[in-house]
C-alpha atoms as a PDB file:
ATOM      1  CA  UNK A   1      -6.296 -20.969 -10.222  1.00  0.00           C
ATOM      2  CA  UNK A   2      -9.687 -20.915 -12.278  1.00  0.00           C
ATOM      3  CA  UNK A   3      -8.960 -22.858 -15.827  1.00  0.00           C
ATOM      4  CA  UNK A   4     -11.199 -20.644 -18.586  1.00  0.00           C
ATOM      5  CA  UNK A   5     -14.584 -22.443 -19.410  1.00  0.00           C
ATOM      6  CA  UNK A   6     -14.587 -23.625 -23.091  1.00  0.00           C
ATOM      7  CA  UNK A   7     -17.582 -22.835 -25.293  1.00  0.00           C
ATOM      8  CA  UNK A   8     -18.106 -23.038 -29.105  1.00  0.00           C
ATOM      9  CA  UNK A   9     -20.593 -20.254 -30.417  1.00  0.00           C
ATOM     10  CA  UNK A  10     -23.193 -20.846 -32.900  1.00  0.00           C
ATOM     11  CA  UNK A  11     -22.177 -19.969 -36.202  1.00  0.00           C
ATOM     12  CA  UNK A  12     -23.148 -15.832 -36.992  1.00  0.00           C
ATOM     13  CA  UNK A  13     -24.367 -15.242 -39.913  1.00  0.00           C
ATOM     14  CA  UNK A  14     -23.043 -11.813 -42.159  1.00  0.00           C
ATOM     15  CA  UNK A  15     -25.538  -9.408 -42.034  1.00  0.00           C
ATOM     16  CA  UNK A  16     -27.774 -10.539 -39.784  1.00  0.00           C
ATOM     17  CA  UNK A  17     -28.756 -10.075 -36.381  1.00  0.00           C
ATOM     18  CA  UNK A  18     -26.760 -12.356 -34.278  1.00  0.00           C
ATOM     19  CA  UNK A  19     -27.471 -12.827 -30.057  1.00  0.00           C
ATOM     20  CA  UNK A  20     -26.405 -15.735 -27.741  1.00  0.00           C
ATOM     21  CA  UNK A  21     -26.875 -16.463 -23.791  1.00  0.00           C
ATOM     22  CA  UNK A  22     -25.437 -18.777 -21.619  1.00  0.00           C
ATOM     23  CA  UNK A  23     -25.096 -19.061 -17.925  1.00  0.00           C
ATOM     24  CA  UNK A  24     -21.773 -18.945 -16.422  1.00  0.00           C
ATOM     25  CA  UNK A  25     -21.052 -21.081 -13.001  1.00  0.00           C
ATOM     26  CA  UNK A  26     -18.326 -20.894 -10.701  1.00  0.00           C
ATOM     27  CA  UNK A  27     -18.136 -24.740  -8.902  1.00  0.00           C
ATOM     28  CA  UNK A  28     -22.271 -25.228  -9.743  1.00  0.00           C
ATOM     29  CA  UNK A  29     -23.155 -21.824  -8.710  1.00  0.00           C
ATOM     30  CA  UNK A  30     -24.091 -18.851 -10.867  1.00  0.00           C
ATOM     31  CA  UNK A  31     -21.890 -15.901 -11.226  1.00  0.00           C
ATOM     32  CA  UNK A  32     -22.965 -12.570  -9.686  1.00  0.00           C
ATOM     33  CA  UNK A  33     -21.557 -10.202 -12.501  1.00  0.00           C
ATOM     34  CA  UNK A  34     -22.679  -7.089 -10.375  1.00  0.00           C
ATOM     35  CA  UNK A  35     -19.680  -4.429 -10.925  1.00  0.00           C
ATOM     36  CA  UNK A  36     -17.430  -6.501 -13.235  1.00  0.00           C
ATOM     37  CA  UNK A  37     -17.173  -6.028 -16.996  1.00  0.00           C
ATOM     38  CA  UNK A  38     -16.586  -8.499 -19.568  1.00  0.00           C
ATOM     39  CA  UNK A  39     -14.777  -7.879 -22.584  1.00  0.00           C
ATOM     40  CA  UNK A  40     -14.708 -10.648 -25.482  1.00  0.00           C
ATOM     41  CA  UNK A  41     -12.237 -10.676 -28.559  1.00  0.00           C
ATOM     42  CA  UNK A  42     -12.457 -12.481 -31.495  1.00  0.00           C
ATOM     43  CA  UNK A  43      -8.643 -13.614 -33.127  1.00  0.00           C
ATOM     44  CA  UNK A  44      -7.339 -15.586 -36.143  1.00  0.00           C
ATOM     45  CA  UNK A  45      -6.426 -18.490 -33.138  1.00  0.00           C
ATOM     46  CA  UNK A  46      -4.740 -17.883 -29.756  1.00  0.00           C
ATOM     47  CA  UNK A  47      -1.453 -16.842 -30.433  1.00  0.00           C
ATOM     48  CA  UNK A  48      -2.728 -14.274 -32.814  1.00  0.00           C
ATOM     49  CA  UNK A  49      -1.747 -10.361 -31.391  1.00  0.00           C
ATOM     50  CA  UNK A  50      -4.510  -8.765 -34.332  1.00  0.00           C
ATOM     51  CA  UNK A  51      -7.831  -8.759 -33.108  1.00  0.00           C
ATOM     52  CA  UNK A  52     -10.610  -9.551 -35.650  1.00  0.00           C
ATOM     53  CA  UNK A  53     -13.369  -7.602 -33.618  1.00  0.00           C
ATOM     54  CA  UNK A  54     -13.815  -6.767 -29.590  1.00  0.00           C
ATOM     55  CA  UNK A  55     -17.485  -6.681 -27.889  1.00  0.00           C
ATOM     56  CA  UNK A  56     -17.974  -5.051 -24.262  1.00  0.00           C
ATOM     57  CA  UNK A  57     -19.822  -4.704 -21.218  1.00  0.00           C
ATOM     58  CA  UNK A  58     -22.647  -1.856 -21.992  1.00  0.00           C
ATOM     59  CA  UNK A  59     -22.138  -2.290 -25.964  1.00  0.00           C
ATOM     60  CA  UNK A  60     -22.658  -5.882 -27.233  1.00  0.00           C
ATOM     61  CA  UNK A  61     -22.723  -7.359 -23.929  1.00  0.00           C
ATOM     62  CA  UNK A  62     -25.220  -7.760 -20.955  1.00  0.00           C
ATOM     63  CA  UNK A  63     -24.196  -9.205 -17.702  1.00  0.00           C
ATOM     64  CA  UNK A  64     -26.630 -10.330 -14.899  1.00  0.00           C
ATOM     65  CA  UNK A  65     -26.108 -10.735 -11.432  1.00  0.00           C
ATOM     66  CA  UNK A  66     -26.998 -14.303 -11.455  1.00  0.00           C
ATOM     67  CA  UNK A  67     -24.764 -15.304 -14.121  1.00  0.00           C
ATOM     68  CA  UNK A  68     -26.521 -14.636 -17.316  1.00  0.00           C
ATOM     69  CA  UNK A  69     -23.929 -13.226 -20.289  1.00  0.00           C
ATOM     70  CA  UNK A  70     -25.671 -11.770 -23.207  1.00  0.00           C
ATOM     71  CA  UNK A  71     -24.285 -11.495 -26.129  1.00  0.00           C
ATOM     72  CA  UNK A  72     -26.069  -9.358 -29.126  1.00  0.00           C
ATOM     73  CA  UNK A  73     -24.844  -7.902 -32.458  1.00  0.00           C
ATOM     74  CA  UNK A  74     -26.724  -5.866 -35.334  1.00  0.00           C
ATOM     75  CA  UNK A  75     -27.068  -6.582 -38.784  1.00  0.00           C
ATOM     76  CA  UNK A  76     -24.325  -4.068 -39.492  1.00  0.00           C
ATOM     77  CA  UNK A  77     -22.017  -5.679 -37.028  1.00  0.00           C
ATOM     78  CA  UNK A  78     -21.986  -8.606 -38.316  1.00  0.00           C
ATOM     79  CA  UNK A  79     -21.732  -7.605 -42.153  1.00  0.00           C
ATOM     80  CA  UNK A  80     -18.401  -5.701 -40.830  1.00  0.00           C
ATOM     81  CA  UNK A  81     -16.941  -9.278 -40.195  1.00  0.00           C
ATOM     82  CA  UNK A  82     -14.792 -11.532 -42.730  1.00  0.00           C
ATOM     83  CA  UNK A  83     -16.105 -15.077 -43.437  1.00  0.00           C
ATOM     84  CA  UNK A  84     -14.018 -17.424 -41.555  1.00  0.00           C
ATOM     85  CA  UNK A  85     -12.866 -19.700 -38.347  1.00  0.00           C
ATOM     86  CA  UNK A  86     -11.858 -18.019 -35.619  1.00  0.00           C
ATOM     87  CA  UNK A  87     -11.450 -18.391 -31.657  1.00  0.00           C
ATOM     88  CA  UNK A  88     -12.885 -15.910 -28.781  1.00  0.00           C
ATOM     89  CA  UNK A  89     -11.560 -14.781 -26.041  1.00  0.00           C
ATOM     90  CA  UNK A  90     -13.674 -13.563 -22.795  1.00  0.00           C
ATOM     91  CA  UNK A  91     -11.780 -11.711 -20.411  1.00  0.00           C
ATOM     92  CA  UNK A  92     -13.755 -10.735 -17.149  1.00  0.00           C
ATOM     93  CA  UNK A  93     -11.997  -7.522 -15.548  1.00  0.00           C
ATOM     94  CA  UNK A  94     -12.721  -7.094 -11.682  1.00  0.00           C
ATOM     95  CA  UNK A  95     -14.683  -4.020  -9.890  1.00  0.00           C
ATOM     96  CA  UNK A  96     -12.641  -1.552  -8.028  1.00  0.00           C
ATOM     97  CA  UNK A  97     -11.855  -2.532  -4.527  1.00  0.00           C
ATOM     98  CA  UNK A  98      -9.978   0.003  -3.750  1.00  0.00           C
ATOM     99  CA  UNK A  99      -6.991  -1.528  -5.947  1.00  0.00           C
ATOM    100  CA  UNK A 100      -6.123  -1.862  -8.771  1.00  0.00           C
ATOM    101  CA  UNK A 101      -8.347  -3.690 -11.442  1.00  0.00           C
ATOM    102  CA  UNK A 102      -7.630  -7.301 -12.373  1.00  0.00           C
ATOM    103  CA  UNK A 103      -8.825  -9.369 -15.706  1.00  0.00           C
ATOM    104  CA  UNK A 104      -8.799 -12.754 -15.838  1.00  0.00           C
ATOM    105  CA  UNK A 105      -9.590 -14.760 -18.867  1.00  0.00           C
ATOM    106  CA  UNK A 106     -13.008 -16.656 -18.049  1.00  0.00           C
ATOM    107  CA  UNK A 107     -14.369 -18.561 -21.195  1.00  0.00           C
ATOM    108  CA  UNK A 108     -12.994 -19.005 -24.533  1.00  0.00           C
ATOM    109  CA  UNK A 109     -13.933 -21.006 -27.442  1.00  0.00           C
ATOM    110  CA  UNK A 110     -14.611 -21.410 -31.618  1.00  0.00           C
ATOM    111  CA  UNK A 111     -16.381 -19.383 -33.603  1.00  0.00           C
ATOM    112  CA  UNK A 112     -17.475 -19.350 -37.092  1.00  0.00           C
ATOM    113  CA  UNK A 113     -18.319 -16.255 -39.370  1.00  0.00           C
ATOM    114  CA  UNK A 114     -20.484 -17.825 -42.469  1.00  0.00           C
ATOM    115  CA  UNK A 115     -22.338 -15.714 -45.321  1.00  0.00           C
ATOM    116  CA  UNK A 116     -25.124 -17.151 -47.406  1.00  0.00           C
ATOM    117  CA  UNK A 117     -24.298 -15.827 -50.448  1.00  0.00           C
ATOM    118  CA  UNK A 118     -24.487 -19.396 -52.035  1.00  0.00           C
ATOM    119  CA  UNK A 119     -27.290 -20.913 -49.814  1.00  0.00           C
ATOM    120  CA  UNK A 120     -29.535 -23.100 -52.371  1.00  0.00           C
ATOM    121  CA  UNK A 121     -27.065 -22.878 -56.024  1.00  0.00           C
END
């Protein structure tokens, strides 16, 4: 059984463009992400069923085939999102081999939505 990697994002800002890579390993070795998408959800905290906001494969996400995961939201996107601490999800949902599809949570972490409204008062 693979155990989900644990990462804390950087804090996104509202209303400003908001990106983050990292390299995701499988025992030292990076991940060939060729046919699989990746699906990440951001909820109130793990037990939560309401999802605050969901970012895919061909949208908000890039995947590489030598384990690169990037990660990139507009302005706009992030004005759409309530200030607050949350937790993220990354769900990683196999190609088609001739089956059916599986998904596997991969990584999940913290994540912070701050504004700066009251930067410098």
């Amino acid at each position: 059984m693979l155990y989900p990697a644990h990462e804390n994002l950087p804090p996104i800002m509202r209303g400003y463009t908001w990106d983050h890579r990292f390299l995701f390993e499988v025992y030292g070795q990076p991940f060939n992400f060729r046919g699989y998408d990746l699906a990440i959800e951001v909820l109130e905290n793990f037990d939560s069923t309401t999802t605050i906001t969901r970012w895919t494969t061909g949208n908000e996400i890039a995947l590489t085939d030598y384990g690169l995961i990037k990660i990139e939201l507009s302005p706009t996107q992030t004005h759409n999102l309530l200030e607050g601490s949350y937790v993220w999800v990354a769900n990683l949902t196999t190609p088609d081999f001739g089956g059916p599809r599986q998904t596997y949570p991969i990584i999940c972490g913290k994540v912070k939505v701050v504004t700066c409204d009251k930067v410098g008062s």
